[in-house]
PDB file of N, CA and C in Angstrom:
ATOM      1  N   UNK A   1       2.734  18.902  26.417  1.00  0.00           N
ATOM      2  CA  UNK A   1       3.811  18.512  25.536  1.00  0.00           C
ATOM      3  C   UNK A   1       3.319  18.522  24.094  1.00  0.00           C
ATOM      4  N   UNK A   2       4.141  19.116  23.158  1.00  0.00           N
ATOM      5  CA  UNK A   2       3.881  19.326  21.277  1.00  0.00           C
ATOM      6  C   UNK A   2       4.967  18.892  20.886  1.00  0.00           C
ATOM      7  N   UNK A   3       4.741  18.866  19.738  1.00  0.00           N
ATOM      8  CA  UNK A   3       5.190  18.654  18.653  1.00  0.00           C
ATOM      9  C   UNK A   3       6.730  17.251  18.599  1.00  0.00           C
ATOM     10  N   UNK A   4       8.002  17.815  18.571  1.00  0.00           N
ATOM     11  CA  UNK A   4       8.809  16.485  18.530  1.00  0.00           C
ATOM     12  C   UNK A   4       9.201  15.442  19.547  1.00  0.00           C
ATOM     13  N   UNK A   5       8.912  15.995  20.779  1.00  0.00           N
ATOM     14  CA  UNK A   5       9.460  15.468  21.826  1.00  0.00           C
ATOM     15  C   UNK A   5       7.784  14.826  22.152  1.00  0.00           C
ATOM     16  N   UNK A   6       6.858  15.005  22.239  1.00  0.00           N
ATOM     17  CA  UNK A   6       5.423  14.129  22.160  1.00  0.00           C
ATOM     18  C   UNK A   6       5.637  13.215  21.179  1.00  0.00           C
ATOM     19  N   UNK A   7       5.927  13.025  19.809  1.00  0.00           N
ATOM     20  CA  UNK A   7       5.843  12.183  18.659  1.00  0.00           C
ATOM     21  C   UNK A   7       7.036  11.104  19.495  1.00  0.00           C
ATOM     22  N   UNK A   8       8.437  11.590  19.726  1.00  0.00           N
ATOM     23  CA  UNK A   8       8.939  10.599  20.607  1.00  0.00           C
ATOM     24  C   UNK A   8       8.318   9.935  21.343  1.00  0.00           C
ATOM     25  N   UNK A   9       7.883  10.444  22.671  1.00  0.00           N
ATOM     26  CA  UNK A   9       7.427   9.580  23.651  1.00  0.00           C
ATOM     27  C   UNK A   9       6.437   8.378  23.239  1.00  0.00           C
ATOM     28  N   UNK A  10       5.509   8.685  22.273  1.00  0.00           N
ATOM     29  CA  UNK A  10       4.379   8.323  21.518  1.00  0.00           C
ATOM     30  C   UNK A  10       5.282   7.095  20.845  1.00  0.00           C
ATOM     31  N   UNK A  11       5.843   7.212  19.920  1.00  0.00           N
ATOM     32  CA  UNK A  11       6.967   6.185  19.456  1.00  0.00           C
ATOM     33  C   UNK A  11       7.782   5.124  20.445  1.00  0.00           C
ATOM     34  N   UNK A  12       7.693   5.568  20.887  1.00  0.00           N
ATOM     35  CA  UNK A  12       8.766   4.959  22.251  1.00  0.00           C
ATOM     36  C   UNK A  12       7.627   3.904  22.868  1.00  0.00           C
ATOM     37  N   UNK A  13       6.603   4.130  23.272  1.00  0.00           N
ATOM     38  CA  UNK A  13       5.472   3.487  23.815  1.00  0.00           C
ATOM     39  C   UNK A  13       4.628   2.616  22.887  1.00  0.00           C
ATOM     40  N   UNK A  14       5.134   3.054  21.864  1.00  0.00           N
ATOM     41  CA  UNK A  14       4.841   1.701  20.534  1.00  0.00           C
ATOM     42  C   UNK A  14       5.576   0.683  20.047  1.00  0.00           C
ATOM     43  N   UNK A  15       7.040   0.857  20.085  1.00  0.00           N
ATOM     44  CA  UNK A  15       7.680   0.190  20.423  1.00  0.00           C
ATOM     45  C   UNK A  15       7.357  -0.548  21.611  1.00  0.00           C
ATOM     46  N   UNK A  16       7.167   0.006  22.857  1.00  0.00           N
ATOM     47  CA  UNK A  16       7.389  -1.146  23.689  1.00  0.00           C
ATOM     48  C   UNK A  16       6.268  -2.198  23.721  1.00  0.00           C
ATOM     49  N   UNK A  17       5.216  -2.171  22.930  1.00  0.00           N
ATOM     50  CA  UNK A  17       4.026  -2.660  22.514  1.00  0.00           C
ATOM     51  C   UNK A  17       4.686  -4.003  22.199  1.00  0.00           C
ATOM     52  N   UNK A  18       3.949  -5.773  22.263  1.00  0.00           N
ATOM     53  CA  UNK A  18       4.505  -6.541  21.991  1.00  0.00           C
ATOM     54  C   UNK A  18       4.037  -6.960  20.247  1.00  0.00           C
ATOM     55  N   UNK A  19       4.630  -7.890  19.902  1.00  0.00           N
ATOM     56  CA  UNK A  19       4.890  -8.175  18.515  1.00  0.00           C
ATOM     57  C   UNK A  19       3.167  -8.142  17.947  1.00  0.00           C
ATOM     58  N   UNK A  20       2.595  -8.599  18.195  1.00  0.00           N
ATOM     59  CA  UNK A  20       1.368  -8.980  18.328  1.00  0.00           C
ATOM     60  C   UNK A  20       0.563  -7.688  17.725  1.00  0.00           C
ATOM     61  N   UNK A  21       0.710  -6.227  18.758  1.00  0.00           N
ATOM     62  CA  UNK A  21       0.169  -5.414  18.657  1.00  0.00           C
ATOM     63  C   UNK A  21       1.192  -4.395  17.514  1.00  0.00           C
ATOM     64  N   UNK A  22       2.330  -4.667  17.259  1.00  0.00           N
ATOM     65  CA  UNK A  22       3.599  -3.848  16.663  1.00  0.00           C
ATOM     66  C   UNK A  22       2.715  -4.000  14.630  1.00  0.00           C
ATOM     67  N   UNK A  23       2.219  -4.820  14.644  1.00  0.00           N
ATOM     68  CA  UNK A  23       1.622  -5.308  13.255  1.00  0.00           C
ATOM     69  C   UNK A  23       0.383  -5.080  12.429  1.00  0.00           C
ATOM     70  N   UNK A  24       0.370  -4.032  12.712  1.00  0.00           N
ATOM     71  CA  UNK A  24      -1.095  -2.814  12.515  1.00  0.00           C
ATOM     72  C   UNK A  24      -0.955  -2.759  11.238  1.00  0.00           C
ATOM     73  N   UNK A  25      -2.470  -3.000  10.316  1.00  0.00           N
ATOM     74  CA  UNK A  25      -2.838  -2.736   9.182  1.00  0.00           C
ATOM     75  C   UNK A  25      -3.479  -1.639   9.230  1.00  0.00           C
ATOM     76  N   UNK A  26      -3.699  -0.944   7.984  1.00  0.00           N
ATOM     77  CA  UNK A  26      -4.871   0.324   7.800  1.00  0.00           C
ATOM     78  C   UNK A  26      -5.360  -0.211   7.981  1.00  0.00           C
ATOM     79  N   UNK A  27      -6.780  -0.081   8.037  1.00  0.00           N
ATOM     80  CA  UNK A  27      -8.163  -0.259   7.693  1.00  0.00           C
ATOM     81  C   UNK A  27      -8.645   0.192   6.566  1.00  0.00           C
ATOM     82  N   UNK A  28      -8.181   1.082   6.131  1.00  0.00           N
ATOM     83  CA  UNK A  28      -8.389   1.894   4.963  1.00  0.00           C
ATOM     84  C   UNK A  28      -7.562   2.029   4.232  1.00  0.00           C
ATOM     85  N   UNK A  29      -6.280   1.941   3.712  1.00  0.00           N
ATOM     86  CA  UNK A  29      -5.361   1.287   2.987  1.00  0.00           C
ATOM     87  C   UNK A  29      -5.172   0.143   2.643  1.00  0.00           C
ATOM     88  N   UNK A  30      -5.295  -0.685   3.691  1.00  0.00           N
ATOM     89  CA  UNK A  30      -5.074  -2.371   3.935  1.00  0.00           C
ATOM     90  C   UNK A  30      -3.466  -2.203   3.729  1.00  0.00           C
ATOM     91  N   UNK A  31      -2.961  -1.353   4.328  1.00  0.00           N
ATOM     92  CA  UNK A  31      -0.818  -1.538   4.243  1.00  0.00           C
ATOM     93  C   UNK A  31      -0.436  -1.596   5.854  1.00  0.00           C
ATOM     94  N   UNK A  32       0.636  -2.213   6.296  1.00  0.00           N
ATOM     95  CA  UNK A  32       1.192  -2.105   7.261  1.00  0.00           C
ATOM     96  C   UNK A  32       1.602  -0.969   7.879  1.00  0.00           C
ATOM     97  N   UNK A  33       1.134  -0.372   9.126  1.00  0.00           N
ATOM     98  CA  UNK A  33       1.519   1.237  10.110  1.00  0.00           C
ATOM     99  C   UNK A  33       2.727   0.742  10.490  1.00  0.00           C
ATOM    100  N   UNK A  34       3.574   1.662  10.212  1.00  0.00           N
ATOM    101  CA  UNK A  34       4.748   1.640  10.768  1.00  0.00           C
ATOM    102  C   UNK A  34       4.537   2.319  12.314  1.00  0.00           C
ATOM    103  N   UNK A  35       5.401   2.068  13.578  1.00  0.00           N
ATOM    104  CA  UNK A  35       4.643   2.998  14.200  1.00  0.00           C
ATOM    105  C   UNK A  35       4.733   4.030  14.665  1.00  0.00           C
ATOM    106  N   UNK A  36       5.842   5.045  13.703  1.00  0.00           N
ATOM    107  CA  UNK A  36       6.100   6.569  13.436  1.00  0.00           C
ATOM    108  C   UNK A  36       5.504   6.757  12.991  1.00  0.00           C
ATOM    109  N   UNK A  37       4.111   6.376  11.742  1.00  0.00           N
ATOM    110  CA  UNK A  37       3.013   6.653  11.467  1.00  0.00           C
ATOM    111  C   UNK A  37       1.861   6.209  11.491  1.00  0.00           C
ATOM    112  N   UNK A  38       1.996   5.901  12.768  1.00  0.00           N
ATOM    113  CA  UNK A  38       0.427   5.319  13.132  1.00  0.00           C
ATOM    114  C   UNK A  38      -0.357   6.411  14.039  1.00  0.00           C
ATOM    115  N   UNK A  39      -1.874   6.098  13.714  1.00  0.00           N
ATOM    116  CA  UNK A  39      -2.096   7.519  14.336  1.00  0.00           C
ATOM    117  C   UNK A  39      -4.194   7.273  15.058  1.00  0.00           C
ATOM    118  N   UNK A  40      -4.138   7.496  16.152  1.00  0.00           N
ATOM    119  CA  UNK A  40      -5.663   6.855  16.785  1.00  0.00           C
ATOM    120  C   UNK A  40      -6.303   7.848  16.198  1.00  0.00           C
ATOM    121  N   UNK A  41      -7.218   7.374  15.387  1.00  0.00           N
ATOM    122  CA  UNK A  41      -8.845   8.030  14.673  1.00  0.00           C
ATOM    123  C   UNK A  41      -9.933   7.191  15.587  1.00  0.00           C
ATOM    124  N   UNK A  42     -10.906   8.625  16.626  1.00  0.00           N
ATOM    125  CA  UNK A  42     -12.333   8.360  16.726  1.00  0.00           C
ATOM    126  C   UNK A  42     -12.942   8.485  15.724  1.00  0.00           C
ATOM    127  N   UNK A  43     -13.507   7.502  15.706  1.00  0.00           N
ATOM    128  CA  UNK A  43     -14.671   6.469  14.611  1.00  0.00           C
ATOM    129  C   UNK A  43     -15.524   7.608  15.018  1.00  0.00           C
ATOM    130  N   UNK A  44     -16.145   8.051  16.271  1.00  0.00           N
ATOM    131  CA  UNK A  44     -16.984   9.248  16.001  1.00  0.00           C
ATOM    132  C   UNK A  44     -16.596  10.275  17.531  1.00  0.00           C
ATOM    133  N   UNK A  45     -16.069  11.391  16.588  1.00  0.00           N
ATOM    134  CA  UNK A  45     -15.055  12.663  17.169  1.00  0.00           C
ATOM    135  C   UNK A  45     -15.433  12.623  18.658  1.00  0.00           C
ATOM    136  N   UNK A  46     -14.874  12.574  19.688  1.00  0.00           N
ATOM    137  CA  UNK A  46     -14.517  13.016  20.852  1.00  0.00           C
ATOM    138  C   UNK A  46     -15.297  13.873  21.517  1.00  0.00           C
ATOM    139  N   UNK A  47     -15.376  15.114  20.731  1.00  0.00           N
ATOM    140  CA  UNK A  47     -16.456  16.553  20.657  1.00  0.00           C
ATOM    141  C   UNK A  47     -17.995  16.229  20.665  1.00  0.00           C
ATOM    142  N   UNK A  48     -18.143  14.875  20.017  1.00  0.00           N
ATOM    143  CA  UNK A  48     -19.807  14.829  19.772  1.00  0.00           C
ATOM    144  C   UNK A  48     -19.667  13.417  20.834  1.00  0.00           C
ATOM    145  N   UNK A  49     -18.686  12.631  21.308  1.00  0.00           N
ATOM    146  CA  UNK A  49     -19.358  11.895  22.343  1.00  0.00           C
ATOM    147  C   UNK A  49     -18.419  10.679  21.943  1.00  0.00           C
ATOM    148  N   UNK A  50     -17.569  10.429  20.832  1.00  0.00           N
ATOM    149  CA  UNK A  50     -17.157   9.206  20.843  1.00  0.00           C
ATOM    150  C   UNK A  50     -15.919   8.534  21.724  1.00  0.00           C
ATOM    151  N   UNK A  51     -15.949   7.142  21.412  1.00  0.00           N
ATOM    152  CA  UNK A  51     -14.993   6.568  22.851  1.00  0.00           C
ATOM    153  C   UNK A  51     -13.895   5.759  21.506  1.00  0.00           C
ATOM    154  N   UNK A  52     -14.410   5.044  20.933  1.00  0.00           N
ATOM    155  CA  UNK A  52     -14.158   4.125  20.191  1.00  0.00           C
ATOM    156  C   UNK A  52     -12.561   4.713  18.519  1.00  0.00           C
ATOM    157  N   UNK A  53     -11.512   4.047  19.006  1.00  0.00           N
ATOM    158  CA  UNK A  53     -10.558   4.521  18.121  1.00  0.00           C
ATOM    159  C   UNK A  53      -9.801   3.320  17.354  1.00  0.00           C
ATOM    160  N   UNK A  54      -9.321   3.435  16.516  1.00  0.00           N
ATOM    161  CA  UNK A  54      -8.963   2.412  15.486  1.00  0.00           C
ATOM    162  C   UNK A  54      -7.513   2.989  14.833  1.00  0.00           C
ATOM    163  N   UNK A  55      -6.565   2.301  14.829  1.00  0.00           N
ATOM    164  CA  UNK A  55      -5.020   3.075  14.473  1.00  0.00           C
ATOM    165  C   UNK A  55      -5.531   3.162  12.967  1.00  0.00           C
ATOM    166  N   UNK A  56      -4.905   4.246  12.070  1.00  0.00           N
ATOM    167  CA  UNK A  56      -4.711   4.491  10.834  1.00  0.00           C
ATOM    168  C   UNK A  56      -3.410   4.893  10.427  1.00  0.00           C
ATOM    169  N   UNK A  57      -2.878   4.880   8.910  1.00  0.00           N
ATOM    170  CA  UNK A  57      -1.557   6.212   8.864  1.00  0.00           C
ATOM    171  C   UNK A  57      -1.679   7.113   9.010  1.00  0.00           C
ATOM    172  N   UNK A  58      -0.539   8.079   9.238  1.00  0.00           N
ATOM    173  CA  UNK A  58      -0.813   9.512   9.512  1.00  0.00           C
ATOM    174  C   UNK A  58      -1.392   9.855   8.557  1.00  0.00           C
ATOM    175  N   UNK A  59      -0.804   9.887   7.284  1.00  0.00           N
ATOM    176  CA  UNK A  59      -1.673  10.513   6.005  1.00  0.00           C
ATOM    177  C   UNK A  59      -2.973  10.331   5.911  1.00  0.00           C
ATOM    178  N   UNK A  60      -3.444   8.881   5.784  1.00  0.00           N
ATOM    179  CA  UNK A  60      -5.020   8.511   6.040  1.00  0.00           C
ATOM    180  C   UNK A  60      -5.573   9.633   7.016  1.00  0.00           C
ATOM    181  N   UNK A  61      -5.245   9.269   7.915  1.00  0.00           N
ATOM    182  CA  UNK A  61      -6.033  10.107   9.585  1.00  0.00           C
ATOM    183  C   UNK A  61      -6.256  11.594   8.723  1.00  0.00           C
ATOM    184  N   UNK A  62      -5.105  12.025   8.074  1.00  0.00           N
ATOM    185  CA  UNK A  62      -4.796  13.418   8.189  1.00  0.00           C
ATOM    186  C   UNK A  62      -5.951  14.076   6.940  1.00  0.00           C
ATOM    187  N   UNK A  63      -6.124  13.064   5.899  1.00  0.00           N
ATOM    188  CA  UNK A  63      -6.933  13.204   4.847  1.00  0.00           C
ATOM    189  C   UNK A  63      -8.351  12.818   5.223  1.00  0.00           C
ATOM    190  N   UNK A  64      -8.770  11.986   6.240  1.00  0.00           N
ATOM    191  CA  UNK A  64     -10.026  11.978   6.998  1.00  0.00           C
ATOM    192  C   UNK A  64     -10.651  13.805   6.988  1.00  0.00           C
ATOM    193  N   UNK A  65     -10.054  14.210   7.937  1.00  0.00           N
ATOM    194  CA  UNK A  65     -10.802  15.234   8.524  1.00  0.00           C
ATOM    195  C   UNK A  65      -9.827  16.424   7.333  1.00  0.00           C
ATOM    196  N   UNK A  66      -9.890  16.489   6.538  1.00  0.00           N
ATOM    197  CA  UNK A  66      -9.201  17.144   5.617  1.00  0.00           C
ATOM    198  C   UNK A  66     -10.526  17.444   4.738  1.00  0.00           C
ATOM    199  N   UNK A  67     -11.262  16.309   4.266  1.00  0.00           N
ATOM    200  CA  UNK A  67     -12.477  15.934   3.204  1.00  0.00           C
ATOM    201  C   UNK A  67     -13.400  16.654   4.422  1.00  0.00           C
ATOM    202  N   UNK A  68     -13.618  15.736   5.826  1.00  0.00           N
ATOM    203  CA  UNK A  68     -15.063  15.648   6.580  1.00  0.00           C
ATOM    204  C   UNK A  68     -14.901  16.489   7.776  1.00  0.00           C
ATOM    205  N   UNK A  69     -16.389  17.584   8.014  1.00  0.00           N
ATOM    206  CA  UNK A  69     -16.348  18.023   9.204  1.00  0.00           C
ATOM    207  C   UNK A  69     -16.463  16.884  10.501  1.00  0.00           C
ATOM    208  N   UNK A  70     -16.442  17.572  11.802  1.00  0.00           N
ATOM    209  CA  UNK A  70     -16.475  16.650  13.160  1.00  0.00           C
ATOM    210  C   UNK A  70     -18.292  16.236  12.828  1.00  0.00           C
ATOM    211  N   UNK A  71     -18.993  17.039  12.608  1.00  0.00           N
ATOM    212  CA  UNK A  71     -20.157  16.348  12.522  1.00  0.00           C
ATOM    213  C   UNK A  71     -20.813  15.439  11.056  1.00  0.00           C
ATOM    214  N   UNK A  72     -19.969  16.105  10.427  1.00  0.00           N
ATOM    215  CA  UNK A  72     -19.970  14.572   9.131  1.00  0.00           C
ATOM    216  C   UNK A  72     -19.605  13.204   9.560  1.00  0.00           C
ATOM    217  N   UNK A  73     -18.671  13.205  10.428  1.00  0.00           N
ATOM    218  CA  UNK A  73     -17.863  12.334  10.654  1.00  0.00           C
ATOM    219  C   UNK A  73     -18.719  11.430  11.442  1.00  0.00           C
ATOM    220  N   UNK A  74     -19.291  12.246  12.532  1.00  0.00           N
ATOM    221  CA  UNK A  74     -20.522  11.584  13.692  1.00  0.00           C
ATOM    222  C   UNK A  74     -21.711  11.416  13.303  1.00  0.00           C
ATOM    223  N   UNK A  75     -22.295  12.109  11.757  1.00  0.00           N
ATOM    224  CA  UNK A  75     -23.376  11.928  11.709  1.00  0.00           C
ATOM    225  C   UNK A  75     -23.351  10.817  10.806  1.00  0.00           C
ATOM    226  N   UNK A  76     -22.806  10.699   9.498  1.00  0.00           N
ATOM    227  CA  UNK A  76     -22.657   9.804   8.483  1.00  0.00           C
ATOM    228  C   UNK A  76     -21.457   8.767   7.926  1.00  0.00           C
ATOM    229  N   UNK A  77     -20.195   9.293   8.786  1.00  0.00           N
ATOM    230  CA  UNK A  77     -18.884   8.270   8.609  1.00  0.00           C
ATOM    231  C   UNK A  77     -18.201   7.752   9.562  1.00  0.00           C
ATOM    232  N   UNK A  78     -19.239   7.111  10.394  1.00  0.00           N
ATOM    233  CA  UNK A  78     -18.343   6.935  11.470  1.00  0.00           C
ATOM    234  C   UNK A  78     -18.508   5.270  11.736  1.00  0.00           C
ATOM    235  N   UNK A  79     -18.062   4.884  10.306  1.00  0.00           N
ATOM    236  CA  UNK A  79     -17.447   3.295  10.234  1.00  0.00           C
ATOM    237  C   UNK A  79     -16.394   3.422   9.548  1.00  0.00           C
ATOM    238  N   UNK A  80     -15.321   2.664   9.004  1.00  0.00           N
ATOM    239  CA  UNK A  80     -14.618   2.323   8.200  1.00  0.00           C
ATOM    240  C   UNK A  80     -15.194   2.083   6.727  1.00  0.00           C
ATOM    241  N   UNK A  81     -16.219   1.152   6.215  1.00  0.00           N
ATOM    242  CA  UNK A  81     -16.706   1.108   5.432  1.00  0.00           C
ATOM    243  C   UNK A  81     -17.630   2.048   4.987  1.00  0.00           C
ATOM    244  N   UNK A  82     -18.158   3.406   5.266  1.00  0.00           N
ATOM    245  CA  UNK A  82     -18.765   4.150   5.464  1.00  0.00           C
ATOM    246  C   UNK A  82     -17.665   5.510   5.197  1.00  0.00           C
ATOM    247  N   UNK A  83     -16.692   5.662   5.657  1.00  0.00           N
ATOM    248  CA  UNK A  83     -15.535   6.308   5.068  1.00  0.00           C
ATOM    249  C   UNK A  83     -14.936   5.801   3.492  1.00  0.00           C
ATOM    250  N   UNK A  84     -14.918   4.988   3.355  1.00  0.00           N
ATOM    251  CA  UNK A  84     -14.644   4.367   2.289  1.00  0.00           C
ATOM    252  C   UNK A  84     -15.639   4.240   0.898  1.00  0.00           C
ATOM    253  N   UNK A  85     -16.722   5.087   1.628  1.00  0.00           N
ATOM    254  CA  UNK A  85     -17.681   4.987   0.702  1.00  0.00           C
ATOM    255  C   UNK A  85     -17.705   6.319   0.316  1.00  0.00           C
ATOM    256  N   UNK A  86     -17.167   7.400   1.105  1.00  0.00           N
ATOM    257  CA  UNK A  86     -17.002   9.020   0.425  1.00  0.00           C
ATOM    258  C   UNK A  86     -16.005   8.695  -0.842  1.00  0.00           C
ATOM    259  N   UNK A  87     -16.766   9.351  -1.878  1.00  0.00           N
ATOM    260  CA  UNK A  87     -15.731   9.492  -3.102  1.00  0.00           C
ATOM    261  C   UNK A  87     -14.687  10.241  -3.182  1.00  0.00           C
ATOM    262  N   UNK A  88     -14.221  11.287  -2.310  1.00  0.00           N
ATOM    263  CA  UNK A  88     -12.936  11.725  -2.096  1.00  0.00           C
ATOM    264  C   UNK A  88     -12.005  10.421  -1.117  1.00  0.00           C
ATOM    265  N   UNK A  89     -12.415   9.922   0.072  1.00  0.00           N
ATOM    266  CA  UNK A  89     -11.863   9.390   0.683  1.00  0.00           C
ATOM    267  C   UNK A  89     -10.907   7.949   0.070  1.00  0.00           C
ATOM    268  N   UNK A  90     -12.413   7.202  -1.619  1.00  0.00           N
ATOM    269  CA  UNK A  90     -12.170   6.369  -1.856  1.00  0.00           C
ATOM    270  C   UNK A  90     -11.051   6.446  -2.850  1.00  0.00           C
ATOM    271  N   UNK A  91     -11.195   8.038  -3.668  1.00  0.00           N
ATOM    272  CA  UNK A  91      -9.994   8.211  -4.832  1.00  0.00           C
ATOM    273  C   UNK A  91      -8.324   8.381  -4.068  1.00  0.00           C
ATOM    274  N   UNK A  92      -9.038   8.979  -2.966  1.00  0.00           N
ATOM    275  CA  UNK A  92      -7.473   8.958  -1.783  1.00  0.00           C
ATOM    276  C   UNK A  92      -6.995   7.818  -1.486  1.00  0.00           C
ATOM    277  N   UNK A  93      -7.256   6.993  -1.317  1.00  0.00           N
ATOM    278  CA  UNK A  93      -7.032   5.450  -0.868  1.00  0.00           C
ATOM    279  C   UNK A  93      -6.198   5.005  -1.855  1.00  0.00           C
ATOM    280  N   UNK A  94      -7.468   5.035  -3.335  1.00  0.00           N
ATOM    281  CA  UNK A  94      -7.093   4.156  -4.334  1.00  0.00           C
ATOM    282  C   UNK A  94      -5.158   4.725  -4.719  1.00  0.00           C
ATOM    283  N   UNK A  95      -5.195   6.287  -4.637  1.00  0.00           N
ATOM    284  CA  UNK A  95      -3.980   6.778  -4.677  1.00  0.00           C
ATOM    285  C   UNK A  95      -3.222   6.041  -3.860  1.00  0.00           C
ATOM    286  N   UNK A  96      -3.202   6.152  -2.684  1.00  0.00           N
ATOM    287  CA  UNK A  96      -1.948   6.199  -1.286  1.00  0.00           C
ATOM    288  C   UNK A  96      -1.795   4.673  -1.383  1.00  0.00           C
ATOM    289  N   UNK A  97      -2.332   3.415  -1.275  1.00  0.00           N
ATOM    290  CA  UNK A  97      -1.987   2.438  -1.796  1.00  0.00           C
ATOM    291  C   UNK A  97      -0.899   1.792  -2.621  1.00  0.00           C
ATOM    292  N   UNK A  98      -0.571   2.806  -3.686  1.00  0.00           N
ATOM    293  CA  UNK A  98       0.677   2.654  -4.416  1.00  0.00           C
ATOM    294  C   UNK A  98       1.437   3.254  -3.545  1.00  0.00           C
ATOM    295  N   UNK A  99       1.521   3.823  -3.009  1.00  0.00           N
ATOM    296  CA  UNK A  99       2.842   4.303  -1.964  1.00  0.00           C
ATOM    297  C   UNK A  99       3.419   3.564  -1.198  1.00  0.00           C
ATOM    298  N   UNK A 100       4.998   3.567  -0.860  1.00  0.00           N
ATOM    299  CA  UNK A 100       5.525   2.889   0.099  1.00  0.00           C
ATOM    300  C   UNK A 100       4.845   3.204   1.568  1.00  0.00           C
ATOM    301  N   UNK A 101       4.814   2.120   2.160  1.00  0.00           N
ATOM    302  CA  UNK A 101       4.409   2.422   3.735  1.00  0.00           C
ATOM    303  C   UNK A 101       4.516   3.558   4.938  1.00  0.00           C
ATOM    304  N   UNK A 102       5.914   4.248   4.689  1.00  0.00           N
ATOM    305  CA  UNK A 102       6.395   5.244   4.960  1.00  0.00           C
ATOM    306  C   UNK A 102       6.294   6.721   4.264  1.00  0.00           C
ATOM    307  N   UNK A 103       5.194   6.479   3.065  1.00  0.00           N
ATOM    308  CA  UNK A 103       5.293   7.529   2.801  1.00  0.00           C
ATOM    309  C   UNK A 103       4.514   8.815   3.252  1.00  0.00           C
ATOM    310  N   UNK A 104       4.645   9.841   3.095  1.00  0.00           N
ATOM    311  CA  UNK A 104       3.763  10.786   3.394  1.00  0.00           C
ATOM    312  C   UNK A 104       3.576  12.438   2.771  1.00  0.00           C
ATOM    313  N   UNK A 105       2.761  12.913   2.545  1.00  0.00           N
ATOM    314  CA  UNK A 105       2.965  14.385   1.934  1.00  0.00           C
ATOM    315  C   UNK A 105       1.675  15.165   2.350  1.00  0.00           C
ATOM    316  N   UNK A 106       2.260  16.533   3.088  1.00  0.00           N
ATOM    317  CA  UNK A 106       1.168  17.314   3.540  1.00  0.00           C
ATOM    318  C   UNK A 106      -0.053  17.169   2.644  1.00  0.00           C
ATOM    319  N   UNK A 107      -1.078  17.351   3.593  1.00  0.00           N
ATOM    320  CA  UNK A 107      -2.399  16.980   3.551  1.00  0.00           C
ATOM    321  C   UNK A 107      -3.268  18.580   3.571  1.00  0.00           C
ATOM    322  N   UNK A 108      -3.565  18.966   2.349  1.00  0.00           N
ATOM    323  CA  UNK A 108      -4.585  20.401   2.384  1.00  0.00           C
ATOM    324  C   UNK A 108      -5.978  20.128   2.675  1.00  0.00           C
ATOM    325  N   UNK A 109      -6.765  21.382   3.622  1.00  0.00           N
ATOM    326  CA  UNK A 109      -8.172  20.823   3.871  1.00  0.00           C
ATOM    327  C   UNK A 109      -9.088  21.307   2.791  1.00  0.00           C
ATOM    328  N   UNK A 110      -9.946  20.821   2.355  1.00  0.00           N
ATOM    329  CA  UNK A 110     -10.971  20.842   1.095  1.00  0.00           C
ATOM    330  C   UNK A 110     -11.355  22.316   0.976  1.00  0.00           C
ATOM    331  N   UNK A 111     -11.475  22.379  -0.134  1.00  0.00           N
ATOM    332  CA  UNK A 111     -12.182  23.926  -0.439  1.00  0.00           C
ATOM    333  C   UNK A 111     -13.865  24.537   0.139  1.00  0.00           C
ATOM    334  N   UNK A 112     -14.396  23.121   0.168  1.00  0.00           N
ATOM    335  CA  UNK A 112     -15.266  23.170   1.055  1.00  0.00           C
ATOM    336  C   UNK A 112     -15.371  23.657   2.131  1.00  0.00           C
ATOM    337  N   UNK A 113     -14.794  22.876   3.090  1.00  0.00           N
ATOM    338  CA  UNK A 113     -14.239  23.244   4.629  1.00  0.00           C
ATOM    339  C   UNK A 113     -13.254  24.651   4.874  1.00  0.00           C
ATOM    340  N   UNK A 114     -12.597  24.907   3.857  1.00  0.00           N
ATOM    341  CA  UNK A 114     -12.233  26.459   4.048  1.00  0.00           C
ATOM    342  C   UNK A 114     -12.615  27.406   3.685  1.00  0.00           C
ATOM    343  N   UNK A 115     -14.169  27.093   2.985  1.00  0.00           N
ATOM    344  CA  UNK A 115     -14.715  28.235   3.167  1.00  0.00           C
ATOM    345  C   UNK A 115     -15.550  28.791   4.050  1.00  0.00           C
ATOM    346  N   UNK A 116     -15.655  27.868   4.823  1.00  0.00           N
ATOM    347  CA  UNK A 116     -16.616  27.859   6.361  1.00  0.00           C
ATOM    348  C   UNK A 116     -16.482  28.858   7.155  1.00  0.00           C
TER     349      UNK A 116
END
């Protein structure tokens, strides 16, 4: 299953989540996930071995691996505070912060990473 009818089901199952769990902060924003944009980030990628996931916004998540390869991510950012310490990640933040909770705008991957 892709694209709209997955984002449903996904939604639907967050909703039925109780109040408790419905009240998700970034970690890296510090703003409230709505939970049409909440989105599970491995702390360290899947591919290199990780278990461990932490909800973010979509945008956040999407600007993660936008800046960092899978093995940046596993070798050197794979905390929260440690993400927050990349100077792209931190000028992104300081941006998206002023944004309403809901907001969002495609996410390009670094010039870096496309030249790979």
């Amino acid at each position: 299953m892709t694209g709209r009818v997955k984002r449903k089901l996904r939604a639907e199952r967050l909703d039925a989540l109780p109040a408790s769990e419905q009240d998700v902060v970034c970690p890296l924003c510090e703003r409230f996930i709505p939970p049409s944009q909440r989105d599970a980030h491995h702390l360290v990628p899947k591919s290199k071995g990780g278990r461990q996931t932490t909800y973010l916004h979509r945008i956040c998540h999407r600007q993660i691996h936008a800046w960092l390869s899978e093995a940046e991510l596993a070798r050197a950012y794979n905390t929260v505070e440690d993400l927050l310490a990349h100077p792209g990640i931190a000028s992104f933040v300081a941006w998206v912060k002023t944004k309403p909770v809901d907001f969002y705008e495609r996410t390009y991957k670094s010039q870096r990473l496309r030249s790979r």
